[in-house]
C-alpha atoms as a PDB file:
ATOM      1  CA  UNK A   1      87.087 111.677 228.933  1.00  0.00           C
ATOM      2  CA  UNK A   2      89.437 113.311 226.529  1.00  0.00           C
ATOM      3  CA  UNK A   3      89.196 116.890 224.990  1.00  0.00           C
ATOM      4  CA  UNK A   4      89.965 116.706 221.222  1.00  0.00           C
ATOM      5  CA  UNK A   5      91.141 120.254 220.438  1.00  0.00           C
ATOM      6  CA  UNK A   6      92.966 119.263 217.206  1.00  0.00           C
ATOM      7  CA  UNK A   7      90.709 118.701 214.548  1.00  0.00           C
ATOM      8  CA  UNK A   8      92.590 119.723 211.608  1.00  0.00           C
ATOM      9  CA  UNK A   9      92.968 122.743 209.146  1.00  0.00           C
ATOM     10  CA  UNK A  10      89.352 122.316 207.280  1.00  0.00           C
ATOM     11  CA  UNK A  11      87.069 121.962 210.844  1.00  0.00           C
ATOM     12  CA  UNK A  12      89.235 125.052 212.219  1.00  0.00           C
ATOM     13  CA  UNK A  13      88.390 127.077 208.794  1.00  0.00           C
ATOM     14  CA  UNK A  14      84.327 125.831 209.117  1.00  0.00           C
ATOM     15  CA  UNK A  15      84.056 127.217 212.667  1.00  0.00           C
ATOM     16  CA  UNK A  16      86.472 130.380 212.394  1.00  0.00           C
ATOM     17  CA  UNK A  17      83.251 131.476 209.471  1.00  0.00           C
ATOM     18  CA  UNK A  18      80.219 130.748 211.926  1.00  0.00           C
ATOM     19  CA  UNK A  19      78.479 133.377 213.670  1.00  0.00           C
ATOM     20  CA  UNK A  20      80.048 136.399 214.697  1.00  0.00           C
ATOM     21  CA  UNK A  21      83.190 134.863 214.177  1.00  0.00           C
ATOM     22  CA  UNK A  22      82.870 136.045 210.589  1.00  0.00           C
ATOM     23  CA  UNK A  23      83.226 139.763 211.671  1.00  0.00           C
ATOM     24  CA  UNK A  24      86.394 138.873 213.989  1.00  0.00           C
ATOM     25  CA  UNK A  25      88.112 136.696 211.398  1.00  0.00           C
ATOM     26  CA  UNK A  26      87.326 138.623 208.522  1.00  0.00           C
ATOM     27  CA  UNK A  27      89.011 142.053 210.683  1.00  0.00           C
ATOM     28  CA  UNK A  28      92.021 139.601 210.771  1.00  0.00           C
ATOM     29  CA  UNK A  29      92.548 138.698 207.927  1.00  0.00           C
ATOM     30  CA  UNK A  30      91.987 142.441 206.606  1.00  0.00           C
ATOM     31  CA  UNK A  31      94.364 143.612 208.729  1.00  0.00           C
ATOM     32  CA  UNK A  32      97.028 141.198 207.626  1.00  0.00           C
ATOM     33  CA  UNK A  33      96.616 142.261 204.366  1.00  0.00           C
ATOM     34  CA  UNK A  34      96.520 145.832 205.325  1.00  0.00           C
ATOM     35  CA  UNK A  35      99.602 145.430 207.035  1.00  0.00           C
ATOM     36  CA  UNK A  36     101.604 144.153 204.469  1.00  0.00           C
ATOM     37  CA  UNK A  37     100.527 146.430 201.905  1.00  0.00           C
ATOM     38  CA  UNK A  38     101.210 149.491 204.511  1.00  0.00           C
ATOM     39  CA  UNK A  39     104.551 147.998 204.608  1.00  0.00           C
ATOM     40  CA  UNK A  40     105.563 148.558 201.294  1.00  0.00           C
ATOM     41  CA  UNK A  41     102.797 151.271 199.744  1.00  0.00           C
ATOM     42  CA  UNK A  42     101.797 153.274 202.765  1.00  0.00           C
ATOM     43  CA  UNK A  43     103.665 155.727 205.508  1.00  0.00           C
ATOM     44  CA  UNK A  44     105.296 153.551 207.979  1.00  0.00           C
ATOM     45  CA  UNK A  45     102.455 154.497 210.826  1.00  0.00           C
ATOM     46  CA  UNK A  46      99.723 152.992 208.975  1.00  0.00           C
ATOM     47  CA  UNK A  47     101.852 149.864 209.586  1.00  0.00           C
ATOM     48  CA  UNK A  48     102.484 150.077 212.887  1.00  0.00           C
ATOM     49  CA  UNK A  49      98.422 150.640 213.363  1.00  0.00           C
ATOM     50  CA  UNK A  50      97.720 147.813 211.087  1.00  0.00           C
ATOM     51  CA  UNK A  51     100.093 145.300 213.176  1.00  0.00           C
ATOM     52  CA  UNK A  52      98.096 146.253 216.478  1.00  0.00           C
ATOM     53  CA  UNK A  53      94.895 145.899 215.186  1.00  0.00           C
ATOM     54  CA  UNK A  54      95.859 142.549 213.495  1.00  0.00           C
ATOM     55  CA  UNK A  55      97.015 142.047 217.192  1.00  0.00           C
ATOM     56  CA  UNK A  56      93.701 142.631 218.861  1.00  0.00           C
ATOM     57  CA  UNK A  57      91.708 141.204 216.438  1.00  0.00           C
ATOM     58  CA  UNK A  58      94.114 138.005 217.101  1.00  0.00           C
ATOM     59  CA  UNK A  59      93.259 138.583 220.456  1.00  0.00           C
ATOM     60  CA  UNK A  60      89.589 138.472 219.833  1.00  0.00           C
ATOM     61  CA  UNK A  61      89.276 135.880 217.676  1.00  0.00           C
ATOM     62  CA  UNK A  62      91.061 133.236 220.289  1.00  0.00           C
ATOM     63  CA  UNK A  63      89.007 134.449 222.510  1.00  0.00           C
ATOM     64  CA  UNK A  64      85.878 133.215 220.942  1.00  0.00           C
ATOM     65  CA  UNK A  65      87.396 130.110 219.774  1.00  0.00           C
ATOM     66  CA  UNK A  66      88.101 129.601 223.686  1.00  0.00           C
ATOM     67  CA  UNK A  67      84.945 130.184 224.937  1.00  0.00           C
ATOM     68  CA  UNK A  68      83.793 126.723 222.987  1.00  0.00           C
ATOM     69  CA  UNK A  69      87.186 124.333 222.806  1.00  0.00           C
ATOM     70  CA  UNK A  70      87.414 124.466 226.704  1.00  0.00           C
ATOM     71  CA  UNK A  71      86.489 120.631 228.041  1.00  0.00           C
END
């Protein structure tokens, strides 16, 4: 049996929206956003806080999308 973990840009988007995923993926993408405008608008610490929580919340949403790609 094979494990087919590649299953292209539009089936990653679908399941990185389902269930609590939303909350994790929605924290990333927030914090992206936060930390680019912290990079140009905002004291330099907000930036540094914004890259480590885009870092966990990196961390958290791999986690879940682990948990179900696994064969």
């Amino acid at each position: 049996m094979a494990c087919h973990q590649h299953s292209g840009f539009k089936k990653q988007l679908q399941t990185m929206f389902k269930g609590v995923r939303v909350v994790a993926t929605l924290l990333l993408f927030a914090s992206i956003a936060m930390t680019f405008v912290s990079a140009f608008v905002l004291p330099a610490i907000l930036c540094i806080v914004f890259v480590i929580v885009q870092y966990l919340a990196f961390l958290w949403v791999g986690r879940l999308e682990s948990g179900e790609t696994m064969c």
